[in-house]
Protein backbone atom coordinates (compact mmCIF):
# COMPACT_ATOMS: atom_id res chain seq x y z
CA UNK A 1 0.00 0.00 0.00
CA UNK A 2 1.12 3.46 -0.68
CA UNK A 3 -0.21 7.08 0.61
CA UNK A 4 -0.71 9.85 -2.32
CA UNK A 5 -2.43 12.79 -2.36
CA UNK A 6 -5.41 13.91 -4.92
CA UNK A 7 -5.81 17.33 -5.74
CA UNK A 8 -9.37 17.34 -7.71
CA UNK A 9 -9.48 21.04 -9.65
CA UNK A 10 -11.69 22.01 -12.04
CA UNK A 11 -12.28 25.02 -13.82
CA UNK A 12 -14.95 26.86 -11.39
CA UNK A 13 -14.56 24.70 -7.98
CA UNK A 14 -12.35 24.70 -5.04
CA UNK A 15 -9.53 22.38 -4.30
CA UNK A 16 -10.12 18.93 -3.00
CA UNK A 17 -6.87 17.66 -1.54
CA UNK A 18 -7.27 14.38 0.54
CA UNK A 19 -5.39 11.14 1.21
CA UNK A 20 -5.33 8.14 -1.35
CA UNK A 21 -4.52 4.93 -0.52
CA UNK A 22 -3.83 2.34 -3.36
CA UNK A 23 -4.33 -0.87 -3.24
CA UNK A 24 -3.56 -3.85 -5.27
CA UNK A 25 -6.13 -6.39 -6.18
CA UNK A 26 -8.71 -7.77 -8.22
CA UNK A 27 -11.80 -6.84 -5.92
CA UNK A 28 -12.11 -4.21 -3.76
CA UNK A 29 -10.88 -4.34 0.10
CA UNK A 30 -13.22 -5.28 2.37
CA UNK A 31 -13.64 -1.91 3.98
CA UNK A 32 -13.84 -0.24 0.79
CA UNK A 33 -17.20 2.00 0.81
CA UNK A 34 -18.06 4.59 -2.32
CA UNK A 35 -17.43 8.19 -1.89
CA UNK A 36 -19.66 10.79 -3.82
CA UNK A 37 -19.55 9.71 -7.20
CA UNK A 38 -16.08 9.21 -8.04
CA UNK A 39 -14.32 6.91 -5.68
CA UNK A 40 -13.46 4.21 -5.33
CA UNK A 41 -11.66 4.24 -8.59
CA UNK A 42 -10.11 1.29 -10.03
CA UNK A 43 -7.80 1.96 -12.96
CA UNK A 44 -6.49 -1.90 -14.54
CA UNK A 45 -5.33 -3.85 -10.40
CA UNK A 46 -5.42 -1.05 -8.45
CA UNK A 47 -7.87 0.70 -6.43
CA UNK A 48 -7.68 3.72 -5.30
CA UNK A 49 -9.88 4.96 -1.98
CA UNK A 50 -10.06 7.95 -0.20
CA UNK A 51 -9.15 8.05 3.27
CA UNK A 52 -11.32 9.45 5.89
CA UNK A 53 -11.02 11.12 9.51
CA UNK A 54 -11.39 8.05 11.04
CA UNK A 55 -8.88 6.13 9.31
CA UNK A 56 -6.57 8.90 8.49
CA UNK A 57 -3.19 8.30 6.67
CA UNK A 58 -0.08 7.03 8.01
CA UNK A 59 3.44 6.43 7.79
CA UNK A 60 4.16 3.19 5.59
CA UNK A 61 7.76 2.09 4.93
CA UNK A 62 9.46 5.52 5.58
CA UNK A 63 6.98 7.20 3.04
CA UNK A 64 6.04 10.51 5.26
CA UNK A 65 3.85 12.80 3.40
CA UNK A 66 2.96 14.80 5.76
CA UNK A 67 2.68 18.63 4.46
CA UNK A 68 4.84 21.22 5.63
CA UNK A 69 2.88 24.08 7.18
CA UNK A 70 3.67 26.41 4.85
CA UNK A 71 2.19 24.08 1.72
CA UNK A 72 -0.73 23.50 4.29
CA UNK A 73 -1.34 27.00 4.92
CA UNK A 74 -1.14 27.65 1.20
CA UNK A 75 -3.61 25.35 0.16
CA UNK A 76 -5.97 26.89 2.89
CA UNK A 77 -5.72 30.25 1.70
CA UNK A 78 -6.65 28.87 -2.05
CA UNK A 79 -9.41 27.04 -0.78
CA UNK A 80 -11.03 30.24 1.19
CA UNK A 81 -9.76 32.22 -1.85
CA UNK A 82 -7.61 34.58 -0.47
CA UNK A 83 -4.98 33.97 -3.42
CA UNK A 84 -2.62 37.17 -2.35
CA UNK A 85 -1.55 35.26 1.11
CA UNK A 86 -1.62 31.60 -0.88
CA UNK A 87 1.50 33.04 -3.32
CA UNK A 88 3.08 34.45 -0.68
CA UNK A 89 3.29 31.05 1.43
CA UNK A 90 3.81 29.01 -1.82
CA UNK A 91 6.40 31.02 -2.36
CA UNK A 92 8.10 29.84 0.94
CA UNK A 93 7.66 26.34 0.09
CA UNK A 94 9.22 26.74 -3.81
CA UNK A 95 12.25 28.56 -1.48
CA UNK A 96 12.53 24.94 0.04
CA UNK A 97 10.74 23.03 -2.43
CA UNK A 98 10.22 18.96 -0.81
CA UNK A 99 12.12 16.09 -3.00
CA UNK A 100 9.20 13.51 -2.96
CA UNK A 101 5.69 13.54 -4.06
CA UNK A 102 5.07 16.53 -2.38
CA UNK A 103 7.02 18.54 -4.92
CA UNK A 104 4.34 17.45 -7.49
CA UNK A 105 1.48 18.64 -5.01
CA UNK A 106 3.63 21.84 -4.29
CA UNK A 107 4.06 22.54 -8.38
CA UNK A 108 0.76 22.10 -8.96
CA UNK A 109 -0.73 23.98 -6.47
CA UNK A 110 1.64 26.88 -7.47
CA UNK A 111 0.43 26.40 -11.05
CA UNK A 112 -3.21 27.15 -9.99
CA UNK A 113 -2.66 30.14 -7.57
CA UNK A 114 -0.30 32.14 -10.40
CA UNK A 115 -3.45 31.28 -13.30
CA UNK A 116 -5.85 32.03 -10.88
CA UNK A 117 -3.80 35.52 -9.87
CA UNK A 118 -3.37 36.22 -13.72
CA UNK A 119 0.52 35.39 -14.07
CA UNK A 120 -0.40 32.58 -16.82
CA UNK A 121 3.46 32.51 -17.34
CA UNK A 122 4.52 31.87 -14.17
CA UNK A 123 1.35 29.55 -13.95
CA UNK A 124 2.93 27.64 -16.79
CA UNK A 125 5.75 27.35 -15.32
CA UNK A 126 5.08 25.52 -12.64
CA UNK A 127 2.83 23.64 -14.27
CA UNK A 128 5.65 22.00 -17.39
CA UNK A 129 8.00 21.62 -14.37
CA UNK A 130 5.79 19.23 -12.72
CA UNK A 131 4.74 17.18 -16.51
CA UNK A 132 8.49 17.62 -17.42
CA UNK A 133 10.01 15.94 -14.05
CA UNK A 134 7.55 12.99 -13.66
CA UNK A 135 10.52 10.60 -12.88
CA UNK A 136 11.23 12.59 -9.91
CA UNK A 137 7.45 11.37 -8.18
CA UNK A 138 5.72 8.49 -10.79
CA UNK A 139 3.68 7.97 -8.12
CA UNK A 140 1.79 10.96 -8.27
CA UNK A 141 1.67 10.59 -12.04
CA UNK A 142 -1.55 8.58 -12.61
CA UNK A 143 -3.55 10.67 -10.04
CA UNK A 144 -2.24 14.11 -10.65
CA UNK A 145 -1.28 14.59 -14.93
CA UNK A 146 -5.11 15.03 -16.06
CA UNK A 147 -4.83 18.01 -13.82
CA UNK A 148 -1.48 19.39 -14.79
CA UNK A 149 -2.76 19.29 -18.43
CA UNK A 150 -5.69 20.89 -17.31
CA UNK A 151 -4.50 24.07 -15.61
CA UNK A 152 -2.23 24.36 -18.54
CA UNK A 153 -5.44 24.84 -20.80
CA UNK A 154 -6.45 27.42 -18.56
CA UNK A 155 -3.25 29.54 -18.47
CA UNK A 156 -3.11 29.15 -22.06
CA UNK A 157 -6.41 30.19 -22.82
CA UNK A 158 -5.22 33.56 -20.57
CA UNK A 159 -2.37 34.09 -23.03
CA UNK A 160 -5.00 34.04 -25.49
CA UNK A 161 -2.95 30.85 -26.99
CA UNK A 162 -6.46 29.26 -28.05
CA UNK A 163 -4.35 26.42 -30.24
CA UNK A 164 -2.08 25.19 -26.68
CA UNK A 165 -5.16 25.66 -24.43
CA UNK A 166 -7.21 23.32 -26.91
CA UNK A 167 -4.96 20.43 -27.17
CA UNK A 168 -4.14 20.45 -23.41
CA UNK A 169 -8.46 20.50 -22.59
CA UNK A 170 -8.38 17.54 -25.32
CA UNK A 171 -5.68 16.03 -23.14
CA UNK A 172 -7.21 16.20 -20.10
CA UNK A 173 -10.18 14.76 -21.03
CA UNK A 174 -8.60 11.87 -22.59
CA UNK A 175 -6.80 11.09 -19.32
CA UNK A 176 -9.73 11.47 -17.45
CA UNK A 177 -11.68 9.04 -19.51
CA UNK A 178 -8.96 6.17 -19.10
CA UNK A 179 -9.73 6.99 -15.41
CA UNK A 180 -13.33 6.63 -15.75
CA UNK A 181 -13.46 10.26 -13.98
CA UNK A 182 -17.03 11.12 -15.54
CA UNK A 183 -17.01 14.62 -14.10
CA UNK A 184 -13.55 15.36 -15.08
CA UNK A 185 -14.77 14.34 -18.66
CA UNK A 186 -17.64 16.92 -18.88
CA UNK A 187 -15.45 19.88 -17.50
CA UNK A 188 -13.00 19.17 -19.93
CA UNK A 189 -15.26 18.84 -22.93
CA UNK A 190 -16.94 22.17 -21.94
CA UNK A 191 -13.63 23.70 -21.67
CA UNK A 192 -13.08 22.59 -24.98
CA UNK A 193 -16.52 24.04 -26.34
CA UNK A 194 -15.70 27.41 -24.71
CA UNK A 195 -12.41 27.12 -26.51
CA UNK A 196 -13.56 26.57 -29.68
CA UNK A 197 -15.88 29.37 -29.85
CA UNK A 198 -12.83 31.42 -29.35
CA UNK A 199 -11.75 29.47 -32.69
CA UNK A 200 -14.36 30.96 -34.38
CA UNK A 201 -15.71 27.19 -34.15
CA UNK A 202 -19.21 27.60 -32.51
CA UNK A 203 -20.48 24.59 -34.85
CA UNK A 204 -18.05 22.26 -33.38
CA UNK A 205 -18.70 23.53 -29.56
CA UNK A 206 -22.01 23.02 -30.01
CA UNK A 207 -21.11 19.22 -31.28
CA UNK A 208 -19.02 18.79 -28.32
CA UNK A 209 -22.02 20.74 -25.96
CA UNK A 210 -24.94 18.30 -27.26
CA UNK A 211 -22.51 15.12 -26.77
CA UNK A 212 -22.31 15.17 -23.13
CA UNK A 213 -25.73 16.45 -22.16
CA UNK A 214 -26.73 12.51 -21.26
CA UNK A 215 -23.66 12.86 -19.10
CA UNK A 216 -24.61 15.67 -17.50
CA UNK A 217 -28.18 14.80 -17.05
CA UNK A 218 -26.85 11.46 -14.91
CA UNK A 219 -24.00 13.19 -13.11
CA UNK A 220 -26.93 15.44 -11.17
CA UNK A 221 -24.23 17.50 -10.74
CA UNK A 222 -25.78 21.46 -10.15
CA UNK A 223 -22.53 22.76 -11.57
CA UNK A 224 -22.15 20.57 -13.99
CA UNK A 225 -25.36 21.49 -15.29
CA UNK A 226 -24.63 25.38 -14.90
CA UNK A 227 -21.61 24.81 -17.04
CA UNK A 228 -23.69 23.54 -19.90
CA UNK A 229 -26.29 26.47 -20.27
CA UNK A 230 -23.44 28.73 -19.99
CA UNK A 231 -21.61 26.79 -22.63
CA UNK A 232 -24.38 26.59 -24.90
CA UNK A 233 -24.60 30.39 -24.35
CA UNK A 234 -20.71 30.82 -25.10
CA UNK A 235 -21.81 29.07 -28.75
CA UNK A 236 -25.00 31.30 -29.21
CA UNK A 237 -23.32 34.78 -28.73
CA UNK A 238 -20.12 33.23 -31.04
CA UNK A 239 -22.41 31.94 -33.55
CA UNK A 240 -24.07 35.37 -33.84
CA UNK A 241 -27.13 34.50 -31.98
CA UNK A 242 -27.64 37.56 -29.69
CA UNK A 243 -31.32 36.86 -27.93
CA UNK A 244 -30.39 32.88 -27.69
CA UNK A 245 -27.22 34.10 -26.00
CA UNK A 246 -28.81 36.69 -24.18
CA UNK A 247 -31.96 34.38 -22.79
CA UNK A 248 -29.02 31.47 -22.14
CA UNK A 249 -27.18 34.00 -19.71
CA UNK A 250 -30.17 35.89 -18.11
CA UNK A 251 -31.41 31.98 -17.08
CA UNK A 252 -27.92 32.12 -14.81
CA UNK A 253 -27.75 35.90 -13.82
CA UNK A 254 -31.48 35.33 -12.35
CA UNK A 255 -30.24 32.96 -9.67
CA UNK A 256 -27.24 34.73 -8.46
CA UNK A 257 -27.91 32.80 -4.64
CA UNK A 258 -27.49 29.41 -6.83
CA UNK A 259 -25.04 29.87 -9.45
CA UNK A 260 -20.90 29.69 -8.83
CA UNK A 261 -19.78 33.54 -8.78
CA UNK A 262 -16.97 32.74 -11.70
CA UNK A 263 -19.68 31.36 -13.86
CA UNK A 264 -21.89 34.79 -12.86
CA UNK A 265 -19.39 36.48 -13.92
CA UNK A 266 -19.46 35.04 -17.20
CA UNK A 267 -23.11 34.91 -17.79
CA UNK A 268 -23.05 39.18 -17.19
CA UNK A 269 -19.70 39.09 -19.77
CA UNK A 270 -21.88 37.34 -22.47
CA UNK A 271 -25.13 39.25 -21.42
CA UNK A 272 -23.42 42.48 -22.23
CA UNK A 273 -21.38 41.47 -25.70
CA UNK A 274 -25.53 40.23 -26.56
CA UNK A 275 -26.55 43.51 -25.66
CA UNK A 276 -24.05 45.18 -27.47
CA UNK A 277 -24.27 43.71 -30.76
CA UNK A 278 -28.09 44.28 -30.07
CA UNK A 279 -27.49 48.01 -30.70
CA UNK A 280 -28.16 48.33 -26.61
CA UNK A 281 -24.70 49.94 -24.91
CA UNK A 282 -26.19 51.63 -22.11
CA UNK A 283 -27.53 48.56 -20.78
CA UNK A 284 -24.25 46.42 -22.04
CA UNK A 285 -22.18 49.03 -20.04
CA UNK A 286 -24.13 48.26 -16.96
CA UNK A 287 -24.16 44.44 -17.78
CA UNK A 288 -19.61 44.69 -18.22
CA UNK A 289 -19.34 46.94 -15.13
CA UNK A 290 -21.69 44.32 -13.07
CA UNK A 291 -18.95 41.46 -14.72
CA UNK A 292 -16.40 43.28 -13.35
CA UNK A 293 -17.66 43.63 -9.73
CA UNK A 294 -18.78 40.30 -9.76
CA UNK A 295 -15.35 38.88 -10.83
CA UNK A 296 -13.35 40.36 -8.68
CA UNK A 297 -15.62 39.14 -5.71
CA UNK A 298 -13.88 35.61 -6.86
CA UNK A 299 -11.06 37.01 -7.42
CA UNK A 300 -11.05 35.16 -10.96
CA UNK A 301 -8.43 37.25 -12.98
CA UNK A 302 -9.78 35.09 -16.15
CA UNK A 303 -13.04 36.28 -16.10
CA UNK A 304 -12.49 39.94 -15.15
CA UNK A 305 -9.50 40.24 -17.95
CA UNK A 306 -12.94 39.03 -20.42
CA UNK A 307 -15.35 41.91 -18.13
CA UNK A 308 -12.46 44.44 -18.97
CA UNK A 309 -11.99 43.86 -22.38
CA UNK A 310 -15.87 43.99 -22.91
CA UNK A 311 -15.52 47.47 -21.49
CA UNK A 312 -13.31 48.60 -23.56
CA UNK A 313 -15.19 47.20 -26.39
CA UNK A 314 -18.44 48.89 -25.45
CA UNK A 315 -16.34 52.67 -24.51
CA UNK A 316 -14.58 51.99 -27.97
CA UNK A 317 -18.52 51.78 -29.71
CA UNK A 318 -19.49 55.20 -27.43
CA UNK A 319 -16.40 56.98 -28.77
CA UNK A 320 -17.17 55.76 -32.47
CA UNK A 321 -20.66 56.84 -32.47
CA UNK A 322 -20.38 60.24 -30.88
């Protein structure tokens, strides 16, 4: 048996980082019991079960992976979203980075606070480090890759590198298949939708968009199902659909108690570039301005780089009609 760590990250969730225990075997352990809808896993002999507060991890054959308190602290921070104190503690723990699997946890972690922050290079990184040095922690390597490839997508899709960003989304997704990770799967594939819109390839998001709404229908996942309206919304306003796009994103924006703040803050982005192209800048000016607020509540530097953009979109319109 071996300990690991899972960090679970997706593109509008918090971190999940909890202790793994493999096990060899054709069946599952005895004391095996399913946790939400993902675990146990079982990936060719091995199963892979997360452990709980009553049987926490230990020590086995001088593998201690116990965090430092810095890397514990960081992770906190990220999880409460205070991202400003998470660098500055991840920071401390890249000073002294650990030589075992914790130096994958610690890489990717960094990787996520950076792209969340905005510093997509730095994000990056971090984030080839930890795909480049998989010799120096294989173990981690099954569990924690998908994810790598993942927040690479992301940072590239900051850098407006729509090409990279696609074919590490595909990536993902294809790792998270052989893993049988169904919800891994969707976020990926709407990634990849919301990606190719920015291709200029709403026909092919919407494809990817209609393939996976059985998916999302049986994972009775609230999110999940979020992230599909506003996807289908992404391919309305890209496929020059204004009141389709505009209907799609009002259907979030009206249940601002329910809906994840980063995905508000998208459905007011695409709200106001509907309203705009509707001939309507007063109220799109209201709906980029309301973006704005709304991502920087989540501190999501993705979404408010998209709010400010829209802004200057809408004041470059004013100035061009007056």
């Amino acid at each position: 048996m071996e300990i690991l760590a899972f960090i679970s990250s997706f593109t509008l969730t918090h971190f999940l980082l909890a202790s793994l225990q493999t096990i060899e075997g054709e069946d599952p352990p005895p004391t095996c019991r399913p946790i939400g809808r993902m675990f146990p896993l079982r990936t060719a002999n091995r199963w892979y079960i997360l452990g709980t507060a009553q049987h926490p991890p230990v020590r086995i054959g001088g593998l201690d992976l116990v965090e430092s308190d810095a890397l514990r602290l960081a992770r906190q921070a990220y999880d409460r979203g205070d991202m400003w104190e998470a660098k500055q503690l991840i920071e401390q723990v890249l000073a002294e980075p650990p030589s075992d699997d914790r130096l994958a946890r610690t890489r990717l972690l960094a990787g996520e606070i950076y792209r969340y922050i905005g510093d997509a290079h730095e994000a990056l990184v971090h984030l080839r480090s930890l795909i480049d040095h998989w010799h120096d922690y294989p173990a981690s390597r099954p569990l924690l890759e998908a994810y790598a490839y993942h927040d690479m997508g992301l940072a590239y899709r900051q850098q407006r590198k729509y090409g990279e960003a696609l074919r590490c989304a595909e990536t993902a997704g294809r790792l998270w298949a052989e893993w049988g990770f169904r919800l891994g799967v969707i976020w990926s594939t709407l990634n990849q939708a919301w990606l190719l819109c920015l291709l200029d390839r709403s026909a092919d998001a919407r494809k990817l968009l209609e393939g996976i709404r059985e998916q999302v229908d049986q994972a009775d996942d609230a999110e999940c199902q979020w992230g599909l309206r506003l996807g289908f919304a992404h391919v309305a306003i890209s496929g020059g659909d204004a009141e389709e796009a505009l209907r799609l994103a009002g259907t979030l924006i009206d249940q601002p108690d329910t809906v994840p703040v980063g995905m508000l803050a998208q459905a007011h982005v695409i709200a106001g570039r509907a309203l705009l192209s509707m001939g309507d800048g007063q109220a799109a000016m209201v709906a980029a301005q309301t973006a704005q607020s709304v991502a920087m509540r989540c501190a999501e530097a993705r979404v408010l780089n998209d709010a400010q953009a829209l802004l200057r979109r809408i004041q470059l319109a004013s100035s061009e009609g007056a």
